[in-house]
PDB file of N, CA and C in Angstrom:
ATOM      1  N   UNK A   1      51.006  91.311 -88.245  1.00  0.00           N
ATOM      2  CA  UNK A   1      50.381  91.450 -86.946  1.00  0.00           C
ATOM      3  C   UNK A   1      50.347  92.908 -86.507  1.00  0.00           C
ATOM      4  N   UNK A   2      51.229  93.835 -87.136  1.00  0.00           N
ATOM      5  CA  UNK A   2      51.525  94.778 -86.450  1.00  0.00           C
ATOM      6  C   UNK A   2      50.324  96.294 -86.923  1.00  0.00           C
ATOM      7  N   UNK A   3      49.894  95.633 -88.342  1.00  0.00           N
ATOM      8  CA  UNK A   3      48.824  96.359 -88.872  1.00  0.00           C
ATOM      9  C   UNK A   3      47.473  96.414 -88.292  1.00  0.00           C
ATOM     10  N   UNK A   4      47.375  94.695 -87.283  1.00  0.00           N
ATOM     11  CA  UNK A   4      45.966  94.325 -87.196  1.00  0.00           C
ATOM     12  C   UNK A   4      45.611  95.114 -85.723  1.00  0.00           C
ATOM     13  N   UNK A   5      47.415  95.603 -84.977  1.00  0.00           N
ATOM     14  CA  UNK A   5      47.275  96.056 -83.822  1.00  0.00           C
ATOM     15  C   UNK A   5      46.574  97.650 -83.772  1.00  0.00           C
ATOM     16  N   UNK A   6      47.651  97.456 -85.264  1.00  0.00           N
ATOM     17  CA  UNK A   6      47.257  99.527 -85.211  1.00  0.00           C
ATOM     18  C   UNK A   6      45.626 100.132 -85.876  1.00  0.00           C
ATOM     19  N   UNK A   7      44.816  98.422 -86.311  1.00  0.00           N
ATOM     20  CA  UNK A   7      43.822  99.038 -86.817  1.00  0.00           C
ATOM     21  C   UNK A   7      42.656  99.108 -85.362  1.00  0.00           C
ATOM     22  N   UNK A   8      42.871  97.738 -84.599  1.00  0.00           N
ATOM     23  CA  UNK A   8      42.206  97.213 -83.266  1.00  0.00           C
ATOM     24  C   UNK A   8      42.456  99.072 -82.393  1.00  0.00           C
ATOM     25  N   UNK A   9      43.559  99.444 -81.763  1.00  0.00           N
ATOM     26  CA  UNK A   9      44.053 101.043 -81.753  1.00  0.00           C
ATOM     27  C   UNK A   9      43.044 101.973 -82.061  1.00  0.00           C
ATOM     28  N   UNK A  10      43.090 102.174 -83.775  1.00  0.00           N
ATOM     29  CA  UNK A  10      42.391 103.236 -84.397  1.00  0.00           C
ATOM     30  C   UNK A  10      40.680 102.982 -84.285  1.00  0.00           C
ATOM     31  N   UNK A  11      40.321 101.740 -83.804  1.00  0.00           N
ATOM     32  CA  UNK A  11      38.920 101.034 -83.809  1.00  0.00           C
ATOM     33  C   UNK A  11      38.399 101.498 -82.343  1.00  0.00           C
ATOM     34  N   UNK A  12      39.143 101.413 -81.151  1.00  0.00           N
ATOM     35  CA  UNK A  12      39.150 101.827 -80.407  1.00  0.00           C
ATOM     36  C   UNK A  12      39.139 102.980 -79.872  1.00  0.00           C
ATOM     37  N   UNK A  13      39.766 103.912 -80.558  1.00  0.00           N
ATOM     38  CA  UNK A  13      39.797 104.936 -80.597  1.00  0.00           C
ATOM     39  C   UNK A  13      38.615 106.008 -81.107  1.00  0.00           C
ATOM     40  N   UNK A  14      38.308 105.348 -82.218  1.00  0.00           N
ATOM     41  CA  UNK A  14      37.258 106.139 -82.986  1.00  0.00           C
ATOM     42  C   UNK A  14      35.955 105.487 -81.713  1.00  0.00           C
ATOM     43  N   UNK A  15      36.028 104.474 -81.270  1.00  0.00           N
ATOM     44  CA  UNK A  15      34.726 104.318 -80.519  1.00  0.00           C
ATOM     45  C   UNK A  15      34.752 105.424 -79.611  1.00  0.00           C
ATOM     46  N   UNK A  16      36.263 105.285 -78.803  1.00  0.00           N
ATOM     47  CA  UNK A  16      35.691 106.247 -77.862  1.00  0.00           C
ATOM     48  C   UNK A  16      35.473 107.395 -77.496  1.00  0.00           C
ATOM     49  N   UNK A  17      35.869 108.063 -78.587  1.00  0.00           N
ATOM     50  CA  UNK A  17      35.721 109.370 -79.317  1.00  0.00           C
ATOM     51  C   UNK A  17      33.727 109.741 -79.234  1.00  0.00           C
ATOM     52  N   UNK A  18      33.610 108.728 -80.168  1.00  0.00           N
ATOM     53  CA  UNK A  18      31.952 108.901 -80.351  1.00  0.00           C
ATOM     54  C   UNK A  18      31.274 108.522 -79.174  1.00  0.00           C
ATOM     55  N   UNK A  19      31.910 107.752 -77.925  1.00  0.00           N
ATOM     56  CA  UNK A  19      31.167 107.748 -76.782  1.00  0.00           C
ATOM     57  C   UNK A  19      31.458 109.108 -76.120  1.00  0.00           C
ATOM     58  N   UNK A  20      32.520 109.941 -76.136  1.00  0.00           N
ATOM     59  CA  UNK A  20      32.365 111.023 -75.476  1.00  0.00           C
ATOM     60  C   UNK A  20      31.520 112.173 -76.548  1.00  0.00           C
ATOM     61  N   UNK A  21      31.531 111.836 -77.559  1.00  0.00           N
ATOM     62  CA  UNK A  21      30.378 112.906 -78.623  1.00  0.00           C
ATOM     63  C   UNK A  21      29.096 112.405 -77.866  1.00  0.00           C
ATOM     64  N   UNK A  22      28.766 110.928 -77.139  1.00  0.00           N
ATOM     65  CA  UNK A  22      27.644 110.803 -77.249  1.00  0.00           C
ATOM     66  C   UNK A  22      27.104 111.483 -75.563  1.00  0.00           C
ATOM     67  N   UNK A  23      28.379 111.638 -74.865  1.00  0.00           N
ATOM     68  CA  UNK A  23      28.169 112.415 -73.494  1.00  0.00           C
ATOM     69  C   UNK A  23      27.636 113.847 -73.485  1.00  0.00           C
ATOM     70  N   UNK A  24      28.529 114.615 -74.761  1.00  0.00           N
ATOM     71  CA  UNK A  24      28.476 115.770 -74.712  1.00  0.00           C
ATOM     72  C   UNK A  24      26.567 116.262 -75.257  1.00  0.00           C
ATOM     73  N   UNK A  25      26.617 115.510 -76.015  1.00  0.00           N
ATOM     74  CA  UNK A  25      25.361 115.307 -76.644  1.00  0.00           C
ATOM     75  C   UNK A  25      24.098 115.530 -75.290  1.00  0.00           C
ATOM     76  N   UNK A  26      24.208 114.661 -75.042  1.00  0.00           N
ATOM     77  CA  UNK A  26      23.349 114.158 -73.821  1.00  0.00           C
ATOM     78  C   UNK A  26      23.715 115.718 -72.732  1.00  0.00           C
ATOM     79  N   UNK A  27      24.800 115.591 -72.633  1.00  0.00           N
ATOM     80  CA  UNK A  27      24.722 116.258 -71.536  1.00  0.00           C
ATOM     81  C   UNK A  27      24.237 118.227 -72.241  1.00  0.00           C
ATOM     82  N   UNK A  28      24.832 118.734 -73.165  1.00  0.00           N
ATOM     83  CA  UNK A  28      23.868 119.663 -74.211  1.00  0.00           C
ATOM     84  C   UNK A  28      22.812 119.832 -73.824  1.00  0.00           C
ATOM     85  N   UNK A  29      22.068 118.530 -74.335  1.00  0.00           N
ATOM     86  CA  UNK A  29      20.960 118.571 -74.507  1.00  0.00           C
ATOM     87  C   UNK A  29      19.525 119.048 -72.730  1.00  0.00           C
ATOM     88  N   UNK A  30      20.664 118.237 -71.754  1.00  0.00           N
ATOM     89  CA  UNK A  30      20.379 118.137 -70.821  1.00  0.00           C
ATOM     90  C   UNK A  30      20.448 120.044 -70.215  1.00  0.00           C
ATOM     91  N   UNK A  31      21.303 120.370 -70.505  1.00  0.00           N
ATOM     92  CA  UNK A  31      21.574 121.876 -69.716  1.00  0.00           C
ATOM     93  C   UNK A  31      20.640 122.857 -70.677  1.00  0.00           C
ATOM     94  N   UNK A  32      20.478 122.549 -72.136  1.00  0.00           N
ATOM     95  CA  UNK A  32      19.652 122.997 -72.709  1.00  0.00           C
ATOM     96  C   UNK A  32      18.030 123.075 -71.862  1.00  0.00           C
ATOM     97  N   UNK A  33      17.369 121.864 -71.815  1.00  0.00           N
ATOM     98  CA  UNK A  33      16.337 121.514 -71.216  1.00  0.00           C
ATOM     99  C   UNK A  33      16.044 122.113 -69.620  1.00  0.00           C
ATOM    100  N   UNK A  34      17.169 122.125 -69.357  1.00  0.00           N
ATOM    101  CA  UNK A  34      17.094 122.581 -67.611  1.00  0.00           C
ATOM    102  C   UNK A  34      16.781 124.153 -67.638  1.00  0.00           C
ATOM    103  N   UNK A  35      18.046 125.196 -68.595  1.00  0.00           N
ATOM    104  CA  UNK A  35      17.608 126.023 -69.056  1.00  0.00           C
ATOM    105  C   UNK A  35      16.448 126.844 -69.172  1.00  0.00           C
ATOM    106  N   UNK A  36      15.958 126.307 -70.158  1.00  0.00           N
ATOM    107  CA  UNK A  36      14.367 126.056 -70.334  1.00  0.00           C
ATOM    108  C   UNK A  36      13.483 125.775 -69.307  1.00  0.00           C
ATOM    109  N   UNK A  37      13.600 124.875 -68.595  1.00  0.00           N
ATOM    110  CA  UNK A  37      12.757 125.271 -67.117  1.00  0.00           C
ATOM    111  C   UNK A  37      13.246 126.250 -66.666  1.00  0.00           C
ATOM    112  N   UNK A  38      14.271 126.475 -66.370  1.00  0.00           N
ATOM    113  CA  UNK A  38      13.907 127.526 -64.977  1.00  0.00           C
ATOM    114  C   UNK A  38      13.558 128.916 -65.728  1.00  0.00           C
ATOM    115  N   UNK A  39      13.621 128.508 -67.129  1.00  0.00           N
ATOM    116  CA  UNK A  39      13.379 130.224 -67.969  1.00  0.00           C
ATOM    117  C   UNK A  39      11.711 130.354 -67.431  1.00  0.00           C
ATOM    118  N   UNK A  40      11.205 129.026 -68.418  1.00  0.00           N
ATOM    119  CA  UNK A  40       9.675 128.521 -67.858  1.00  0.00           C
ATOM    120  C   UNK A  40       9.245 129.205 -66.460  1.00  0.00           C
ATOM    121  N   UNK A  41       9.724 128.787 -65.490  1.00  0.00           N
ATOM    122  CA  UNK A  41       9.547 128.917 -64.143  1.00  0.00           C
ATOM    123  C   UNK A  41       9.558 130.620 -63.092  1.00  0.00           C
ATOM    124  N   UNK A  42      10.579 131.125 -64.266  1.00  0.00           N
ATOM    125  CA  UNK A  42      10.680 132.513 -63.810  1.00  0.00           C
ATOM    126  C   UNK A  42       9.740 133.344 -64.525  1.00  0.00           C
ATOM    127  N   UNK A  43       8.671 132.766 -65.838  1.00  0.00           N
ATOM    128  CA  UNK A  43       8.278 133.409 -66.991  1.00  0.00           C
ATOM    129  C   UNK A  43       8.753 134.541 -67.833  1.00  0.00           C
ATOM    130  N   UNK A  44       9.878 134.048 -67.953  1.00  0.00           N
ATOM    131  CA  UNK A  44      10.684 134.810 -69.211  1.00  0.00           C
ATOM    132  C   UNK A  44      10.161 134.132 -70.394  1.00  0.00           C
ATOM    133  N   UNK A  45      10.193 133.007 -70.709  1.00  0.00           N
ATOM    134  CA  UNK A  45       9.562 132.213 -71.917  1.00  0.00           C
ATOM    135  C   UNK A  45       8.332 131.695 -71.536  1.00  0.00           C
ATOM    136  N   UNK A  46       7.145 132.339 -71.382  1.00  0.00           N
ATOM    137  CA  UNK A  46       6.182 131.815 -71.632  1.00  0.00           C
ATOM    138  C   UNK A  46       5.499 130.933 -72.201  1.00  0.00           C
ATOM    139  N   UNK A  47       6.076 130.975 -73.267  1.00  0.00           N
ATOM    140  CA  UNK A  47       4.815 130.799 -74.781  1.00  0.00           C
ATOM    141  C   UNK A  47       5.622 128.788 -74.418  1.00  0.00           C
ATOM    142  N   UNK A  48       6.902 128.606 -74.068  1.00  0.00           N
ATOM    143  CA  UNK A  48       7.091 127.646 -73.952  1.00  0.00           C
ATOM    144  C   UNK A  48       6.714 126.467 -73.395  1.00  0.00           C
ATOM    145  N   UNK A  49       6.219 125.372 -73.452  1.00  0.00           N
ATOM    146  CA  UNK A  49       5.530 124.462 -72.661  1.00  0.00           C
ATOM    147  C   UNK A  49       6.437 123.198 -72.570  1.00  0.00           C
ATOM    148  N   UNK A  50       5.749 122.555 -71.598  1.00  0.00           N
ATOM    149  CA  UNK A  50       7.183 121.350 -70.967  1.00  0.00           C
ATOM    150  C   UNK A  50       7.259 120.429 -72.184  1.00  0.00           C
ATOM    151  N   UNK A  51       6.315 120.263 -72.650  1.00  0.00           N
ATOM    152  CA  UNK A  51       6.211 119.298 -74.032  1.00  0.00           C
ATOM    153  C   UNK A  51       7.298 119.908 -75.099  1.00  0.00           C
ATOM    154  N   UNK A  52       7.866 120.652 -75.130  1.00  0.00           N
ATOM    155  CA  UNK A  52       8.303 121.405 -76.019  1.00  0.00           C
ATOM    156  C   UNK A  52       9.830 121.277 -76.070  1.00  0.00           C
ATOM    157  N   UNK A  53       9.876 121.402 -74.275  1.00  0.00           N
ATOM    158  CA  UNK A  53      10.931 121.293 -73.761  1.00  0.00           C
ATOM    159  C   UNK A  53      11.417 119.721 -73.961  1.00  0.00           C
ATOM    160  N   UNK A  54      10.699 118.937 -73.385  1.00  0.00           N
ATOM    161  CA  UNK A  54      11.105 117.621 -74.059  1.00  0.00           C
ATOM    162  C   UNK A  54      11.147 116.906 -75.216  1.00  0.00           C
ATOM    163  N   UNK A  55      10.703 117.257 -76.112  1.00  0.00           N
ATOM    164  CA  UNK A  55      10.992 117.242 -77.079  1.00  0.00           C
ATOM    165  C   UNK A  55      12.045 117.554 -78.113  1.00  0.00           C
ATOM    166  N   UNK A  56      12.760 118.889 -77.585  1.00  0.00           N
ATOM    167  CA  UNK A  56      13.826 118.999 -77.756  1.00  0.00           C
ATOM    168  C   UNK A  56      14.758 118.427 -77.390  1.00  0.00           C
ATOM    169  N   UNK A  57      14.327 118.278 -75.920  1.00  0.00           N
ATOM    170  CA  UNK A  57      15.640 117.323 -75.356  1.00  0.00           C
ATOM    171  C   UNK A  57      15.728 115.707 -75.986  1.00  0.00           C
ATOM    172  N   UNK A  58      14.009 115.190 -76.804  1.00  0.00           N
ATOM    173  CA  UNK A  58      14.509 113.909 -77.119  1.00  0.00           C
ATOM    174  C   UNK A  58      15.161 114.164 -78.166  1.00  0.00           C
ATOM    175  N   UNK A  59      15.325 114.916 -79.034  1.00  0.00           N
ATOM    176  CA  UNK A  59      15.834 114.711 -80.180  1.00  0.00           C
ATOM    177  C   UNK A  59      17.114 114.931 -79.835  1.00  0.00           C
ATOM    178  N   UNK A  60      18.036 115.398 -78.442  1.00  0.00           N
ATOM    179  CA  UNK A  60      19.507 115.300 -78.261  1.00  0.00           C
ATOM    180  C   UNK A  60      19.460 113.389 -78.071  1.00  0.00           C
ATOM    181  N   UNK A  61      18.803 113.289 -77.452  1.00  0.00           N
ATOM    182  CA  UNK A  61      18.671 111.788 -77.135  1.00  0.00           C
ATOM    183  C   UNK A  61      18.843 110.951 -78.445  1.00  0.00           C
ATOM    184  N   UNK A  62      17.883 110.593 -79.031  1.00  0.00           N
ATOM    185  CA  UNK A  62      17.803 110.272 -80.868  1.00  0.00           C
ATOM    186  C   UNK A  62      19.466 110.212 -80.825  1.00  0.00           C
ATOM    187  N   UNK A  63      19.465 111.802 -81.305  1.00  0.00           N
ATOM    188  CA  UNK A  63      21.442 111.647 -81.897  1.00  0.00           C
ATOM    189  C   UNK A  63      22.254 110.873 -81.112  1.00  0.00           C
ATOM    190  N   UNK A  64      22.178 111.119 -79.947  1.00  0.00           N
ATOM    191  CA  UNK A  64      23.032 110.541 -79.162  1.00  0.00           C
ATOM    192  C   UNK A  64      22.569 109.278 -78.802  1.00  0.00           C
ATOM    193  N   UNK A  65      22.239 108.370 -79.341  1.00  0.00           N
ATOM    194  CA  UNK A  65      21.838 107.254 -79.674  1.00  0.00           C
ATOM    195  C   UNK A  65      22.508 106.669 -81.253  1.00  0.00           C
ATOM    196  N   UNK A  66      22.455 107.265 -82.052  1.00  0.00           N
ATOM    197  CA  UNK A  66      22.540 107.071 -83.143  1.00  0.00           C
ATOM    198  C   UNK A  66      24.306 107.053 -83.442  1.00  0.00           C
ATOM    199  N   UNK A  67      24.720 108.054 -82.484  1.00  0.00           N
ATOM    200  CA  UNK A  67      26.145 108.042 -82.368  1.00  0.00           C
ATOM    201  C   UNK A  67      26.541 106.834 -80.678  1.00  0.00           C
ATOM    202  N   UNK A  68      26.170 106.437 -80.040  1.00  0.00           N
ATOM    203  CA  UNK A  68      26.271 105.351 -79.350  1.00  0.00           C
ATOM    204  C   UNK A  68      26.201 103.943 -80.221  1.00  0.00           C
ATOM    205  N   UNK A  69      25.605 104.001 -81.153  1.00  0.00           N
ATOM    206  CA  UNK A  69      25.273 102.480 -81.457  1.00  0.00           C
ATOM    207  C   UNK A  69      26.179 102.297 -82.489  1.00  0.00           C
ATOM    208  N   UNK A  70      26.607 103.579 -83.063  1.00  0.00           N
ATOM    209  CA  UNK A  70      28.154 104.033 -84.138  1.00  0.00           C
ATOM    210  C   UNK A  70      29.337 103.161 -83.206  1.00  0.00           C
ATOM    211  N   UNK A  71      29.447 103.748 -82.022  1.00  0.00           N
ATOM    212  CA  UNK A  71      30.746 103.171 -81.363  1.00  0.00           C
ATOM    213  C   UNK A  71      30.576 101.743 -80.790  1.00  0.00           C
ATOM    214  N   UNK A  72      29.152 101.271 -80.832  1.00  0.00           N
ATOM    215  CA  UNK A  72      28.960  99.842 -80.281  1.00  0.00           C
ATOM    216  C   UNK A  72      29.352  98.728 -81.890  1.00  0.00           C
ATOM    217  N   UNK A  73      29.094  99.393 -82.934  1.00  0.00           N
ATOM    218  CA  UNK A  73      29.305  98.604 -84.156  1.00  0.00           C
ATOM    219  C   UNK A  73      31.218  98.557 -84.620  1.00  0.00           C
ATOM    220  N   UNK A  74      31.853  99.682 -84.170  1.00  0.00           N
ATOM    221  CA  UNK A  74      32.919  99.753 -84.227  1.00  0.00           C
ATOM    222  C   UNK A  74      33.491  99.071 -83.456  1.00  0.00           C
ATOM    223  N   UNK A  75      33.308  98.414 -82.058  1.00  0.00           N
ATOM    224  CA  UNK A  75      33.739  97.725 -81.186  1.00  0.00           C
ATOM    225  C   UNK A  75      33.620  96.426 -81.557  1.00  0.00           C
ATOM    226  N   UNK A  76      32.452  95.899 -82.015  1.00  0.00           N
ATOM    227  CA  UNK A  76      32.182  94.963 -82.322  1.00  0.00           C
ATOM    228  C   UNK A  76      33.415  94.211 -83.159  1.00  0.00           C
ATOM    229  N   UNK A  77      33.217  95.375 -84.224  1.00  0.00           N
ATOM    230  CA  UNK A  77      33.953  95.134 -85.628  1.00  0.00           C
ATOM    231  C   UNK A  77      35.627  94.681 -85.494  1.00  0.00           C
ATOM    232  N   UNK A  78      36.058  95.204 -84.602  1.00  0.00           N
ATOM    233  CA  UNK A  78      37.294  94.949 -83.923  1.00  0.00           C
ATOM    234  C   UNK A  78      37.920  93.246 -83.255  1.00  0.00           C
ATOM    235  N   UNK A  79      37.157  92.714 -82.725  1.00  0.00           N
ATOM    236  CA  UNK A  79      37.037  91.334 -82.528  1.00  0.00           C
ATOM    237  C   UNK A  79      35.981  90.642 -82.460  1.00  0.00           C
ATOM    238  N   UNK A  80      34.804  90.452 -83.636  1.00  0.00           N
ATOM    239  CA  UNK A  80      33.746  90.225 -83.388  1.00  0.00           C
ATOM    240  C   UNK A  80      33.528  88.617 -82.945  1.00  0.00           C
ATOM    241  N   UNK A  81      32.976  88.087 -81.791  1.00  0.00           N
ATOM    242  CA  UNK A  81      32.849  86.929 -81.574  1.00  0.00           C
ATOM    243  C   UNK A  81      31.307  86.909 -81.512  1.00  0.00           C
ATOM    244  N   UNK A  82      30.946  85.610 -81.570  1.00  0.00           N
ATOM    245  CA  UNK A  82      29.605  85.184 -81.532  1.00  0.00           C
ATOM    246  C   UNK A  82      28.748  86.295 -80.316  1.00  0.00           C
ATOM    247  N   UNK A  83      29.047  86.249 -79.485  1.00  0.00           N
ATOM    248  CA  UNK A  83      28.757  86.848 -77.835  1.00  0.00           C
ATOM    249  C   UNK A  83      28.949  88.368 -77.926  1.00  0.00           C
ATOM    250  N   UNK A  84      29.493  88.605 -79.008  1.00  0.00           N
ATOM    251  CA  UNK A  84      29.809  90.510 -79.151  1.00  0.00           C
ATOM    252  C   UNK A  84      28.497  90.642 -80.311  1.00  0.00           C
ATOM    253  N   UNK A  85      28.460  89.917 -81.495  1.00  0.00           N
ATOM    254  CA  UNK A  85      27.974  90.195 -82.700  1.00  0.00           C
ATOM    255  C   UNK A  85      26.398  90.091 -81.519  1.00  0.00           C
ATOM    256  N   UNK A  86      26.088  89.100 -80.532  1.00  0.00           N
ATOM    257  CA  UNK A  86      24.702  89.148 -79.931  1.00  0.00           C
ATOM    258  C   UNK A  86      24.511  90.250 -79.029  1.00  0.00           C
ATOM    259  N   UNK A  87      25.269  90.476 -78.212  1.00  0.00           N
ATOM    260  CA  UNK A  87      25.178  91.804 -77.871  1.00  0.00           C
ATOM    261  C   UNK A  87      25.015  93.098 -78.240  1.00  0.00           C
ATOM    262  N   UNK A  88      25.396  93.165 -79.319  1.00  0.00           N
ATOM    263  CA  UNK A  88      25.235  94.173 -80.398  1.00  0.00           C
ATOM    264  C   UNK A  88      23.980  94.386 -80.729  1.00  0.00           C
ATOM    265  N   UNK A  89      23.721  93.157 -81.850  1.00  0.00           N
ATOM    266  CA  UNK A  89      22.299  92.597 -82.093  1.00  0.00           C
ATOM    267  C   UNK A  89      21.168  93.538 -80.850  1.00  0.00           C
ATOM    268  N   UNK A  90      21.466  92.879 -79.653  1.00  0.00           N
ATOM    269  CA  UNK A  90      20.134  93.656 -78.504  1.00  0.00           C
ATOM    270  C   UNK A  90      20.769  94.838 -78.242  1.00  0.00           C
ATOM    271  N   UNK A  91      21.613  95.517 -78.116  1.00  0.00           N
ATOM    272  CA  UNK A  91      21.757  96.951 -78.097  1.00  0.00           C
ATOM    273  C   UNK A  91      21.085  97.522 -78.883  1.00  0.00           C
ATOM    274  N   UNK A  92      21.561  97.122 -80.699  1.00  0.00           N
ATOM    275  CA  UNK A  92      20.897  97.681 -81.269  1.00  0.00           C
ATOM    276  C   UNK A  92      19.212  97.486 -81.758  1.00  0.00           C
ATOM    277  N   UNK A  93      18.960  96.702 -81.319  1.00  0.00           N
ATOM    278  CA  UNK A  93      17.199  96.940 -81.071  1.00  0.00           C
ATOM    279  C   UNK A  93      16.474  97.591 -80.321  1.00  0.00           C
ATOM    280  N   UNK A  94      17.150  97.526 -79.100  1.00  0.00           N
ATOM    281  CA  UNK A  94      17.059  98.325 -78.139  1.00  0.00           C
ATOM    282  C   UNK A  94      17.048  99.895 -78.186  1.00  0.00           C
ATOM    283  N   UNK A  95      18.344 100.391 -78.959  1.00  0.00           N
ATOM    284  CA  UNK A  95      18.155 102.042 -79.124  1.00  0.00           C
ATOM    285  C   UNK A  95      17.602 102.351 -80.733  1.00  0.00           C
ATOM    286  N   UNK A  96      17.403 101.268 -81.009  1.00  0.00           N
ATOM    287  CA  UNK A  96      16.714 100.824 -82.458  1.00  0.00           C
ATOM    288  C   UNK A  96      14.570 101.231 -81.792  1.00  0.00           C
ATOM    289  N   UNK A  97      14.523 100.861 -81.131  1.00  0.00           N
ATOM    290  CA  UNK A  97      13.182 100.476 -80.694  1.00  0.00           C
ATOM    291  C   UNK A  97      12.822 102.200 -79.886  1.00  0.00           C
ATOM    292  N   UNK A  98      13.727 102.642 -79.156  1.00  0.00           N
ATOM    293  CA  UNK A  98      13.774 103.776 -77.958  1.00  0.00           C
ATOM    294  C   UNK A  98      13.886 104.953 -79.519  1.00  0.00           C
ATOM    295  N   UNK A  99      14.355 104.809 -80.079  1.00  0.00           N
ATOM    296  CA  UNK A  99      14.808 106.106 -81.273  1.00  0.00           C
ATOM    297  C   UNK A  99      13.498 106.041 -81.632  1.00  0.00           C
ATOM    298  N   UNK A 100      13.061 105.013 -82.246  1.00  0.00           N
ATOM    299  CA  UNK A 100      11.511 104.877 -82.851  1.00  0.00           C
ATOM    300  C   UNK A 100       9.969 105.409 -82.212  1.00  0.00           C
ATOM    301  N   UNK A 101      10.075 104.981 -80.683  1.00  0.00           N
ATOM    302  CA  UNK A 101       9.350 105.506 -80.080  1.00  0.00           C
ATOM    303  C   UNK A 101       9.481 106.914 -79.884  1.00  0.00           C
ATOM    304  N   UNK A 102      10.359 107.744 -79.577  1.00  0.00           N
ATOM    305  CA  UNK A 102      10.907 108.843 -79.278  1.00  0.00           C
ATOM    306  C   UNK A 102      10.463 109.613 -80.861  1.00  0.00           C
ATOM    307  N   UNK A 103      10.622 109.143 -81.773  1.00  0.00           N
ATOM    308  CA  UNK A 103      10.953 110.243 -83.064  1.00  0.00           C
ATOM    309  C   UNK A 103       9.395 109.986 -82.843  1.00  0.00           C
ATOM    310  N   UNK A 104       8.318 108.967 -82.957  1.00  0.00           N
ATOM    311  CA  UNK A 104       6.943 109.125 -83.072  1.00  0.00           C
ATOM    312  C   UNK A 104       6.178 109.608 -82.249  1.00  0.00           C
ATOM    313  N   UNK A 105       6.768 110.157 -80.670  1.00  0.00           N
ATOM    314  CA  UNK A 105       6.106 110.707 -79.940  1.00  0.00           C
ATOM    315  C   UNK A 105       6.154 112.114 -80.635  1.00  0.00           C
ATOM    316  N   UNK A 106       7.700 112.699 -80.815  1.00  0.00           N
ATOM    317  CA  UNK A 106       7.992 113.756 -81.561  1.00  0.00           C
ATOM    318  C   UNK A 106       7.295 114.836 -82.565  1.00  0.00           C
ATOM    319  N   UNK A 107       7.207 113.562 -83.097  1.00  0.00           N
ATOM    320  CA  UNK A 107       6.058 113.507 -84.370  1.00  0.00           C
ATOM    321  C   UNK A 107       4.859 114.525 -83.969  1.00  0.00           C
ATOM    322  N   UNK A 108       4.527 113.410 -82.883  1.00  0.00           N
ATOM    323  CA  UNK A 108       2.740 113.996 -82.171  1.00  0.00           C
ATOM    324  C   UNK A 108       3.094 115.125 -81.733  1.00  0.00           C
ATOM    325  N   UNK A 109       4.008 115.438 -81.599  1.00  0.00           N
ATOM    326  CA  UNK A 109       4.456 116.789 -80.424  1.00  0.00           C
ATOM    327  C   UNK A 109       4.519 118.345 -81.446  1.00  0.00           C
ATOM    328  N   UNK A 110       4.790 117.832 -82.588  1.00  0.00           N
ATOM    329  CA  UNK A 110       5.150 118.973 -83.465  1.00  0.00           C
ATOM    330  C   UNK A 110       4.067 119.777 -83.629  1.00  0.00           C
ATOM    331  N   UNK A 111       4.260 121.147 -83.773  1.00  0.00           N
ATOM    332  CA  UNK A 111       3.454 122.228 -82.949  1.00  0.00           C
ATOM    333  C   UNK A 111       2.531 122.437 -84.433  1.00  0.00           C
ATOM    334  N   UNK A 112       1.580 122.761 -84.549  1.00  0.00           N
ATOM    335  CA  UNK A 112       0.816 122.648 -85.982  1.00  0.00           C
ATOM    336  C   UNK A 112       0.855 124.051 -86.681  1.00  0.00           C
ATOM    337  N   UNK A 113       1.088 125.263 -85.543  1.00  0.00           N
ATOM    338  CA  UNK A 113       0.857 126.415 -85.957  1.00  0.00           C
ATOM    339  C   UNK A 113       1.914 126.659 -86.583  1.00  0.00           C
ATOM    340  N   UNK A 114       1.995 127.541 -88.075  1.00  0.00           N
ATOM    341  CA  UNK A 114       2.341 127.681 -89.075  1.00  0.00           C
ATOM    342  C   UNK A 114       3.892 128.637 -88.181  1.00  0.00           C
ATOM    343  N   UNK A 115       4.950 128.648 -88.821  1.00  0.00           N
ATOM    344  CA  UNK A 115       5.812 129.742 -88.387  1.00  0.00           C
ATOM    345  C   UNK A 115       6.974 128.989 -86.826  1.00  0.00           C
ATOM    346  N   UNK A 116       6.280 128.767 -85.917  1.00  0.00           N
ATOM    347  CA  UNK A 116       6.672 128.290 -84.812  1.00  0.00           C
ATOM    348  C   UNK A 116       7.835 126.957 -84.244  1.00  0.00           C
ATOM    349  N   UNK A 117       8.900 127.402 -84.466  1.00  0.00           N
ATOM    350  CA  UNK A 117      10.351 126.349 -84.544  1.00  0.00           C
ATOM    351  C   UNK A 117      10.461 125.866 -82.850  1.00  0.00           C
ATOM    352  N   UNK A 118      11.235 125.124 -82.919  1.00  0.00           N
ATOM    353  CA  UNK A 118      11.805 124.062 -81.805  1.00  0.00           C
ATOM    354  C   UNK A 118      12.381 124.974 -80.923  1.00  0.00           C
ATOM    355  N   UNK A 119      12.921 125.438 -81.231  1.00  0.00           N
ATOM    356  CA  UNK A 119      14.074 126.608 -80.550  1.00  0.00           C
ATOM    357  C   UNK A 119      13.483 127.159 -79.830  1.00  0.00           C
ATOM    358  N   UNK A 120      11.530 127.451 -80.155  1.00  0.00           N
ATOM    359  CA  UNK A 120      11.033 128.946 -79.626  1.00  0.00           C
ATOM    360  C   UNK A 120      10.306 128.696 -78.336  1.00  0.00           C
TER     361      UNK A 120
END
């Protein structure tokens, strides 16, 4: 019993680890983006456009999704009952479905001119 406590512990643990990776993420991504406006806004970065800007910011989103649904499978895994394994199930379609849309807007968003990175 005393193994199954310390793995339930380490299961727990590692989730909530990756829920605060998935804060920092988000929130990164977020001060990044804000950044970026008011650079926008003062015209220090010109050449930058809001599309650009969000775009970057979805792809903090993406990860931090990808590491959310990490700590929702680890939770699961810990006492999985019928009612956890379904919950899971629609979480993960859910940021299953939002990642998908997001990477294909992305997609459309990517700048065509030769040379020109995410960053810029």
């Amino acid at each position: 019993m005393m193994m199954k406590e310390a793995l339930a512990e380490l299961a727990s643990l590692s989730a909530l680890i990756l829920e605060a990776i998935v804060a920092l993420l988000v929130m990164y991504g977020a001060i990044e983006a804000m950044l970026n406006l008011v650079r926008r806004a003062f015209g220090r970065d010109g050449h930058q456009t809001r599309r650009m800007i969000w775009m970057r910011f979805a792809q903090w989103i993406i990860l931090a999704l990808e590491f959310a649904l990490g700590a929702d499978i680890i939770r699961t895994a810990i006492a999985p009952t019928w009612d956890d394994v379904g919950k899971l199930a629609a979480i993960a379609a859910i940021r299953t479905f939002l990642s998908f849309f997001l990477e294909r807007d992305i997609e459309e968003l990517i700048p065509r001119r030769e040379g020109r990175t995410l960053s810029e």
